[in-house]
PDB file of N, CA and C in Angstrom:
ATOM      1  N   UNK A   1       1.484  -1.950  45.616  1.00  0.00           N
ATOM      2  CA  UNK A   1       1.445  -0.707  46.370  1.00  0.00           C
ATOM      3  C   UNK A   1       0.177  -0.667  47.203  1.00  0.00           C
ATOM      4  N   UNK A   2       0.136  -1.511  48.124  1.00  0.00           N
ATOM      5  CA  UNK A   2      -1.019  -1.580  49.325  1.00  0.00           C
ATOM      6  C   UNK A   2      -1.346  -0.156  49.363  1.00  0.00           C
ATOM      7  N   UNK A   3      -0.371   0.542  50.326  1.00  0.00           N
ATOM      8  CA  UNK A   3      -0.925   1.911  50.471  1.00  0.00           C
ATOM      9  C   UNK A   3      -1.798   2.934  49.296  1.00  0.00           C
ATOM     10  N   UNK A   4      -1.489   2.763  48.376  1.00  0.00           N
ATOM     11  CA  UNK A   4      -1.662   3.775  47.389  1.00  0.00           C
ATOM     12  C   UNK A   4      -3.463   3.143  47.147  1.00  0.00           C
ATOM     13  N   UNK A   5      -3.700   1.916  47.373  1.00  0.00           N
ATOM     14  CA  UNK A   5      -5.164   1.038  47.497  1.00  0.00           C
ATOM     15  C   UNK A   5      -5.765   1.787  48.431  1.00  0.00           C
ATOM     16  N   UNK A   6      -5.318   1.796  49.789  1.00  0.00           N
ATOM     17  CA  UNK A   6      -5.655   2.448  51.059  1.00  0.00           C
ATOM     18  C   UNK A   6      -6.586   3.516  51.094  1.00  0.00           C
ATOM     19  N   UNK A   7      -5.508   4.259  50.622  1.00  0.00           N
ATOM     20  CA  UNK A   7      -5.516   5.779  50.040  1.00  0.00           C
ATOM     21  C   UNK A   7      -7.174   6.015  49.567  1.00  0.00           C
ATOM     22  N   UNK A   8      -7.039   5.641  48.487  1.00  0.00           N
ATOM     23  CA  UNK A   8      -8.343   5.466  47.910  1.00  0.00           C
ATOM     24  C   UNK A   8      -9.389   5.095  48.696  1.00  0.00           C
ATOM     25  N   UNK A   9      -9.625   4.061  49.491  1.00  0.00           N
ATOM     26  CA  UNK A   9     -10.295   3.506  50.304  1.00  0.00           C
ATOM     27  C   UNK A   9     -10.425   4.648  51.537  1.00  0.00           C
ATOM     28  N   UNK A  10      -9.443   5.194  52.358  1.00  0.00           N
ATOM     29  CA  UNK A  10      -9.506   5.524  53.002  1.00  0.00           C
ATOM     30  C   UNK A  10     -10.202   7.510  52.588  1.00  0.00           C
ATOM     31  N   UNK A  11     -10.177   7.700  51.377  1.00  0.00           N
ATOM     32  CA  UNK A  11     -10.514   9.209  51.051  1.00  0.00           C
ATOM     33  C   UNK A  11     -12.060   9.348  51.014  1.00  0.00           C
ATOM     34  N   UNK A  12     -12.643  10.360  51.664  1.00  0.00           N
ATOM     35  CA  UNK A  12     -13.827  10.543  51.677  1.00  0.00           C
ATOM     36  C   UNK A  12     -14.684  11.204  50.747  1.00  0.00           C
ATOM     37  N   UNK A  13     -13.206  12.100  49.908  1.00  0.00           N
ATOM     38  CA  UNK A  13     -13.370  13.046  48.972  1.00  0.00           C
ATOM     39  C   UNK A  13     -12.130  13.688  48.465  1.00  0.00           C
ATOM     40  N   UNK A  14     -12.167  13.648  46.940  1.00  0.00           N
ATOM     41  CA  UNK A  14     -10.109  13.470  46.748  1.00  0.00           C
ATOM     42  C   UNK A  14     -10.382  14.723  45.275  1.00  0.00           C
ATOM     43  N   UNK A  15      -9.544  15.705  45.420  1.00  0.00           N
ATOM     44  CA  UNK A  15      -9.429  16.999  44.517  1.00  0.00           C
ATOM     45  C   UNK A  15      -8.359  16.708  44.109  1.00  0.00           C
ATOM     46  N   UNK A  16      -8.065  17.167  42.697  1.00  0.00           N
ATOM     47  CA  UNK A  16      -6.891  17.569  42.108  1.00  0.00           C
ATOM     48  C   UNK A  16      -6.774  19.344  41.532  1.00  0.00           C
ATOM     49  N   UNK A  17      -5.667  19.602  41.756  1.00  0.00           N
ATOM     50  CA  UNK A  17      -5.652  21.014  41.010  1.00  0.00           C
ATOM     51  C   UNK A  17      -4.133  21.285  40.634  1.00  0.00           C
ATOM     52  N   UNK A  18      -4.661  21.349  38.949  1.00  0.00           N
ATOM     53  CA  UNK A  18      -3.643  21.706  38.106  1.00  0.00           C
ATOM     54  C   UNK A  18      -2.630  23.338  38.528  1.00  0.00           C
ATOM     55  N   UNK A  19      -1.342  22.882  38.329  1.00  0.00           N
ATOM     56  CA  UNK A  19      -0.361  24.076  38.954  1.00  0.00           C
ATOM     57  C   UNK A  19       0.056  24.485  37.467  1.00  0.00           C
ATOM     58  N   UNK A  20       0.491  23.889  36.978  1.00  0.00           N
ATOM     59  CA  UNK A  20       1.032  24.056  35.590  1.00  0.00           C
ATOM     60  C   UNK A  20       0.824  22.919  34.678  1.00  0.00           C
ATOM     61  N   UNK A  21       0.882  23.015  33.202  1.00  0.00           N
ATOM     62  CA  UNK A  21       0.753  22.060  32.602  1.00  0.00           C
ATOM     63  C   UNK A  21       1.331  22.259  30.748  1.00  0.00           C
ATOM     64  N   UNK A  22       1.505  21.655  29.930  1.00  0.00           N
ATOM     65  CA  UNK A  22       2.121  21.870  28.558  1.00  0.00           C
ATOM     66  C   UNK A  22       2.005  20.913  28.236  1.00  0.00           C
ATOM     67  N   UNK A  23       1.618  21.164  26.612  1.00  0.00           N
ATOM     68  CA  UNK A  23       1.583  19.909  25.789  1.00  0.00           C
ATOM     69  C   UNK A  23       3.038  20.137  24.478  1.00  0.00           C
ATOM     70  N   UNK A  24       3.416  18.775  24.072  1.00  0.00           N
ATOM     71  CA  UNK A  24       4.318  19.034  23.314  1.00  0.00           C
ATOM     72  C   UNK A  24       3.859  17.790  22.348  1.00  0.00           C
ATOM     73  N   UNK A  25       3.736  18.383  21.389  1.00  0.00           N
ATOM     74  CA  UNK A  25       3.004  17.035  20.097  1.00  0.00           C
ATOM     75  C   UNK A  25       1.864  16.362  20.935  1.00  0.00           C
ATOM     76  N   UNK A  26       2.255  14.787  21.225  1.00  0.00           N
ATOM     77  CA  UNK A  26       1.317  13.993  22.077  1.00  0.00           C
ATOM     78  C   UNK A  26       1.675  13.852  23.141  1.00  0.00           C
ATOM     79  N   UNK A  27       2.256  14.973  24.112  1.00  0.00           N
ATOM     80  CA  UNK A  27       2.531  14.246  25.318  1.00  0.00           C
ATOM     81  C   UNK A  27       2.439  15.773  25.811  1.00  0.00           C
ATOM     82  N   UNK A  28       1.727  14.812  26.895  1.00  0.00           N
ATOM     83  CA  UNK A  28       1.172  16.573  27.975  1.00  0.00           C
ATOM     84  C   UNK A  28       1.695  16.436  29.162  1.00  0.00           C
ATOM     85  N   UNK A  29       2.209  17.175  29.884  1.00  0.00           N
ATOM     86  CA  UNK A  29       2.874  17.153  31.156  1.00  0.00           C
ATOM     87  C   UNK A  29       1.832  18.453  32.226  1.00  0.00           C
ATOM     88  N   UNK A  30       1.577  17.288  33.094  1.00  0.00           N
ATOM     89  CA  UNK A  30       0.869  18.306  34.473  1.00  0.00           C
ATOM     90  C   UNK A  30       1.218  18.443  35.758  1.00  0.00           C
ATOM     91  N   UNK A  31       1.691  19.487  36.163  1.00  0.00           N
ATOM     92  CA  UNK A  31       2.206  19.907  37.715  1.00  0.00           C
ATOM     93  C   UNK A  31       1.121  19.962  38.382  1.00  0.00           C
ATOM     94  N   UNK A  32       0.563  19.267  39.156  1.00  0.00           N
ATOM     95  CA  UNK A  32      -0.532  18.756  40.297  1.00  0.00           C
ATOM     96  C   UNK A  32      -0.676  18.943  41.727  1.00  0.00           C
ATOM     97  N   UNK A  33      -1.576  19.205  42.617  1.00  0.00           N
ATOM     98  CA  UNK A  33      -1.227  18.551  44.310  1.00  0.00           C
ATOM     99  C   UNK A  33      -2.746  17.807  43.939  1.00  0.00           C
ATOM    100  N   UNK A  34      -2.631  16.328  44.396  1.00  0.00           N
ATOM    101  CA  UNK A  34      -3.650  15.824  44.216  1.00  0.00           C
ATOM    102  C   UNK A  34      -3.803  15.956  46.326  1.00  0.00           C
ATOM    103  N   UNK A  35      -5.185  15.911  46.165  1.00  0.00           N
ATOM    104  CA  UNK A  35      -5.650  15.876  47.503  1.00  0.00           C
ATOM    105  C   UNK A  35      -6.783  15.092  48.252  1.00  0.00           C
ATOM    106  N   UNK A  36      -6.418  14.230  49.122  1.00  0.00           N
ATOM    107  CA  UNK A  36      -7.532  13.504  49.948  1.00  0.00           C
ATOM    108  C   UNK A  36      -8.358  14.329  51.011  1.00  0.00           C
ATOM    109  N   UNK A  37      -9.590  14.154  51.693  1.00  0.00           N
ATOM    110  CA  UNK A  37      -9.725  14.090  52.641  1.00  0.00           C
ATOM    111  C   UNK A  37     -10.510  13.126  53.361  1.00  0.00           C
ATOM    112  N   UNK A  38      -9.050  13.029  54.692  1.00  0.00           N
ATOM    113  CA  UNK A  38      -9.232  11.473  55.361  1.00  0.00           C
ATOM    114  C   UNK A  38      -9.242  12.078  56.519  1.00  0.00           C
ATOM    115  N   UNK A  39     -10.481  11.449  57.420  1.00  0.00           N
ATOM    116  CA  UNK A  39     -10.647  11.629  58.519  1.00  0.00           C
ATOM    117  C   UNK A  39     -10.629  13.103  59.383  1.00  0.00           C
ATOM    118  N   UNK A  40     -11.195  13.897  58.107  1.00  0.00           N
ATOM    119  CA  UNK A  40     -11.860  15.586  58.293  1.00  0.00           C
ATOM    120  C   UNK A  40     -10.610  16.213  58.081  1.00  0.00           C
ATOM    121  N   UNK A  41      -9.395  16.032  57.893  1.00  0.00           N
ATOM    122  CA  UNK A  41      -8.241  16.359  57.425  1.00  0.00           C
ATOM    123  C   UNK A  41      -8.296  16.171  55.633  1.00  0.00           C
ATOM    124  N   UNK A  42      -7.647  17.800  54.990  1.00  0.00           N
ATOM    125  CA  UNK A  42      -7.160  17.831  53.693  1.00  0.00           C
ATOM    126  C   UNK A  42      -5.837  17.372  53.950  1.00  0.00           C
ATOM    127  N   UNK A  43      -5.672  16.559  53.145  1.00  0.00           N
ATOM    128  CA  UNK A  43      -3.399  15.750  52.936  1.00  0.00           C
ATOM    129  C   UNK A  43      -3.126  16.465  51.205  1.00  0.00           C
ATOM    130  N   UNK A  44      -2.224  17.181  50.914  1.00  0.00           N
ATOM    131  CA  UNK A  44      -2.095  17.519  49.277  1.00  0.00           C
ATOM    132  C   UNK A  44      -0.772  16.329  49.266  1.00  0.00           C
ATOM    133  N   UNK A  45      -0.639  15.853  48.063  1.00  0.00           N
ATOM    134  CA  UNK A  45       1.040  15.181  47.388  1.00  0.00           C
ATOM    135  C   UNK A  45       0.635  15.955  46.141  1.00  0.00           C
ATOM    136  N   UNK A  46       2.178  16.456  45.664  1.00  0.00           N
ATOM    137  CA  UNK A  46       2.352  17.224  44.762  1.00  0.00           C
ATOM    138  C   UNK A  46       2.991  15.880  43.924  1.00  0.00           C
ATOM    139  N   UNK A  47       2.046  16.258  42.840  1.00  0.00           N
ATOM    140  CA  UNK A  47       2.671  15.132  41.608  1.00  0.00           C
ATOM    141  C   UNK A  47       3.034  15.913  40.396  1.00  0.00           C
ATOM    142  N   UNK A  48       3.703  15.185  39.873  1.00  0.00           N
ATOM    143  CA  UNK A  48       4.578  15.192  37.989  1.00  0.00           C
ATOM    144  C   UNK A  48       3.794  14.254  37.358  1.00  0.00           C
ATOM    145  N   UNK A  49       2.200  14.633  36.655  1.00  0.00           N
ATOM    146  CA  UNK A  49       1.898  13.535  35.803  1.00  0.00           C
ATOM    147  C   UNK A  49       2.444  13.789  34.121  1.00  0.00           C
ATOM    148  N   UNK A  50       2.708  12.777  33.621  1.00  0.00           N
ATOM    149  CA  UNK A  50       2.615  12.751  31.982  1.00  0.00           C
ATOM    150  C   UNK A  50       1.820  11.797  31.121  1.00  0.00           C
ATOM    151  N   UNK A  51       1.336  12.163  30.430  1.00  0.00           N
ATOM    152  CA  UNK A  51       0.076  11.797  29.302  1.00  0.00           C
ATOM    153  C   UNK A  51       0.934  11.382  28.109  1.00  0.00           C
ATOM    154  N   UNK A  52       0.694  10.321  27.277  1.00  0.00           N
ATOM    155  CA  UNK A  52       1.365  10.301  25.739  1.00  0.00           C
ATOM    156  C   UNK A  52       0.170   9.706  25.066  1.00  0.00           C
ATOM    157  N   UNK A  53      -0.472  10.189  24.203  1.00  0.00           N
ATOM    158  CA  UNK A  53      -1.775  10.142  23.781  1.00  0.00           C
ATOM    159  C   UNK A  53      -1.036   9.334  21.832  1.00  0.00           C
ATOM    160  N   UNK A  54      -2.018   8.466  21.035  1.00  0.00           N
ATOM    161  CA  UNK A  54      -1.783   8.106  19.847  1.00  0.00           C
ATOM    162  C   UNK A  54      -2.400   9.273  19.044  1.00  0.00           C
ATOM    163  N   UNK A  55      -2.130   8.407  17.657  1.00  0.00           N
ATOM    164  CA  UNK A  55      -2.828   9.472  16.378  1.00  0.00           C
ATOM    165  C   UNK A  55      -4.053   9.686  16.741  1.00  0.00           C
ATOM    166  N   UNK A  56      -5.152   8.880  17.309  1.00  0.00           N
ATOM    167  CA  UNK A  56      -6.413   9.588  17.486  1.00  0.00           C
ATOM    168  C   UNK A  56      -6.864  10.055  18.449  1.00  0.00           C
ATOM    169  N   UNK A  57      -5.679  10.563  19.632  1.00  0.00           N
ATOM    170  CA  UNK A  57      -6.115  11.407  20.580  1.00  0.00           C
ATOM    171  C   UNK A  57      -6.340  10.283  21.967  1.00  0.00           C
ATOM    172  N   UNK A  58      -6.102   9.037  21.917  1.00  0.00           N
ATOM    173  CA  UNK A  58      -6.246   7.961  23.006  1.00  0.00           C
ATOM    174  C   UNK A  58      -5.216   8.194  23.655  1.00  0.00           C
ATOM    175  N   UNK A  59      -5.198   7.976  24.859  1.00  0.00           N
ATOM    176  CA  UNK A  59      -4.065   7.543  25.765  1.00  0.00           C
ATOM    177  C   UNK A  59      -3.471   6.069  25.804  1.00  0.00           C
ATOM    178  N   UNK A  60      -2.570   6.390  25.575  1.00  0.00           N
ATOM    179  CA  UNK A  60      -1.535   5.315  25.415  1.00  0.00           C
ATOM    180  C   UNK A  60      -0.604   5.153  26.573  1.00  0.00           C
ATOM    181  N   UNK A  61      -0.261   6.268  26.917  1.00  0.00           N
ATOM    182  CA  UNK A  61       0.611   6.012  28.232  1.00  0.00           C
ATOM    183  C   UNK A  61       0.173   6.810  29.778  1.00  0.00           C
ATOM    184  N   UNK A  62       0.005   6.418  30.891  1.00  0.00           N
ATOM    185  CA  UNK A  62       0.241   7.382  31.789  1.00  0.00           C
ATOM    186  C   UNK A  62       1.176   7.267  32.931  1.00  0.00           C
ATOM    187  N   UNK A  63       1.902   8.439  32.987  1.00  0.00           N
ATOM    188  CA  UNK A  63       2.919   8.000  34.638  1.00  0.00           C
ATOM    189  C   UNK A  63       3.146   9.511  35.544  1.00  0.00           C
ATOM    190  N   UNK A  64       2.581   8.961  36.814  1.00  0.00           N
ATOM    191  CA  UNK A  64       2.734  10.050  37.794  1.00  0.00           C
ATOM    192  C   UNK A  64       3.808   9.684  38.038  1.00  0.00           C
ATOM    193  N   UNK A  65       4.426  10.449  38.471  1.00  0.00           N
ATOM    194  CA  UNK A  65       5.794  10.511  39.768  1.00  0.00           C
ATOM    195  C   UNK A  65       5.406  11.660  40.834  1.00  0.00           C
ATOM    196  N   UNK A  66       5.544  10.716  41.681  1.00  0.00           N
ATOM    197  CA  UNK A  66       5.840  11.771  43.530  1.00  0.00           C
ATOM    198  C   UNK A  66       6.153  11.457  44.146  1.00  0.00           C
ATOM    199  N   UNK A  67       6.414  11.454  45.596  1.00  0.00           N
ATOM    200  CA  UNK A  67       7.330  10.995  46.721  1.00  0.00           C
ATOM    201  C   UNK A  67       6.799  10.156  47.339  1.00  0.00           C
ATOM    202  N   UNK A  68       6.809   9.126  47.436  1.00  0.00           N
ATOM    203  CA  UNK A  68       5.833   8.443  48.183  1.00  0.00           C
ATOM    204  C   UNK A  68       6.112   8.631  49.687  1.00  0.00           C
ATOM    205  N   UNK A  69       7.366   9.394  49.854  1.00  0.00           N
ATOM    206  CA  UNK A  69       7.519   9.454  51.670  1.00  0.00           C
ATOM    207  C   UNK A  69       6.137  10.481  51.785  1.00  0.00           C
ATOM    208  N   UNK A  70       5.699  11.615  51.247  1.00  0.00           N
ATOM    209  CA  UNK A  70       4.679  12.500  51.561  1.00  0.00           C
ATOM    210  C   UNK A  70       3.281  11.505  51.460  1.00  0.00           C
ATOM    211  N   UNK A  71       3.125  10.878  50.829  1.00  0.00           N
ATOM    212  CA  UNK A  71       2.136   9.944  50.576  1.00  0.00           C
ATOM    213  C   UNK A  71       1.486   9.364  52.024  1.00  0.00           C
ATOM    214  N   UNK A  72       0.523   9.381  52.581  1.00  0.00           N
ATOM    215  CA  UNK A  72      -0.470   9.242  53.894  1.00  0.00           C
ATOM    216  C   UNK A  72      -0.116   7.547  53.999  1.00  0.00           C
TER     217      UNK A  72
END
């Protein structure tokens, strides 16, 4: 995923802010717009992250999902 490298590279300064979020046992689910700003422009992508954490509270799993057509 070149772009999603880019991204990073190309952000001058990158926010996230939680919309919603729930935990259920070990697995936490967060409604997101993560946000760049590239080239004096804010870009938001609204993401679906999920967390699945072990018995001692580590992360074990993580997976965003979002659109990558909104994606810069």
């Amino acid at each position: 995923m070149g772009w999603l490298s880019d991204l990073g590279e190309r952000s001058a300064e990158d926010r996230i802010e939680v919309l919603r979020s729930s935990i259920d046992g070990s697995t936490i689910w967060a409604e997101r717009v993560d946000s760049h700003l590239i080239d004096g422009q804010w870009h938001g992508i609204p993401v679906m992250g999920v967390i699945e954490l072990n018995a001692d509270q580590k992360v074990v799993l993580m997976r965003d999902y979002f659109d990558p057509a909104l994606a810069l």
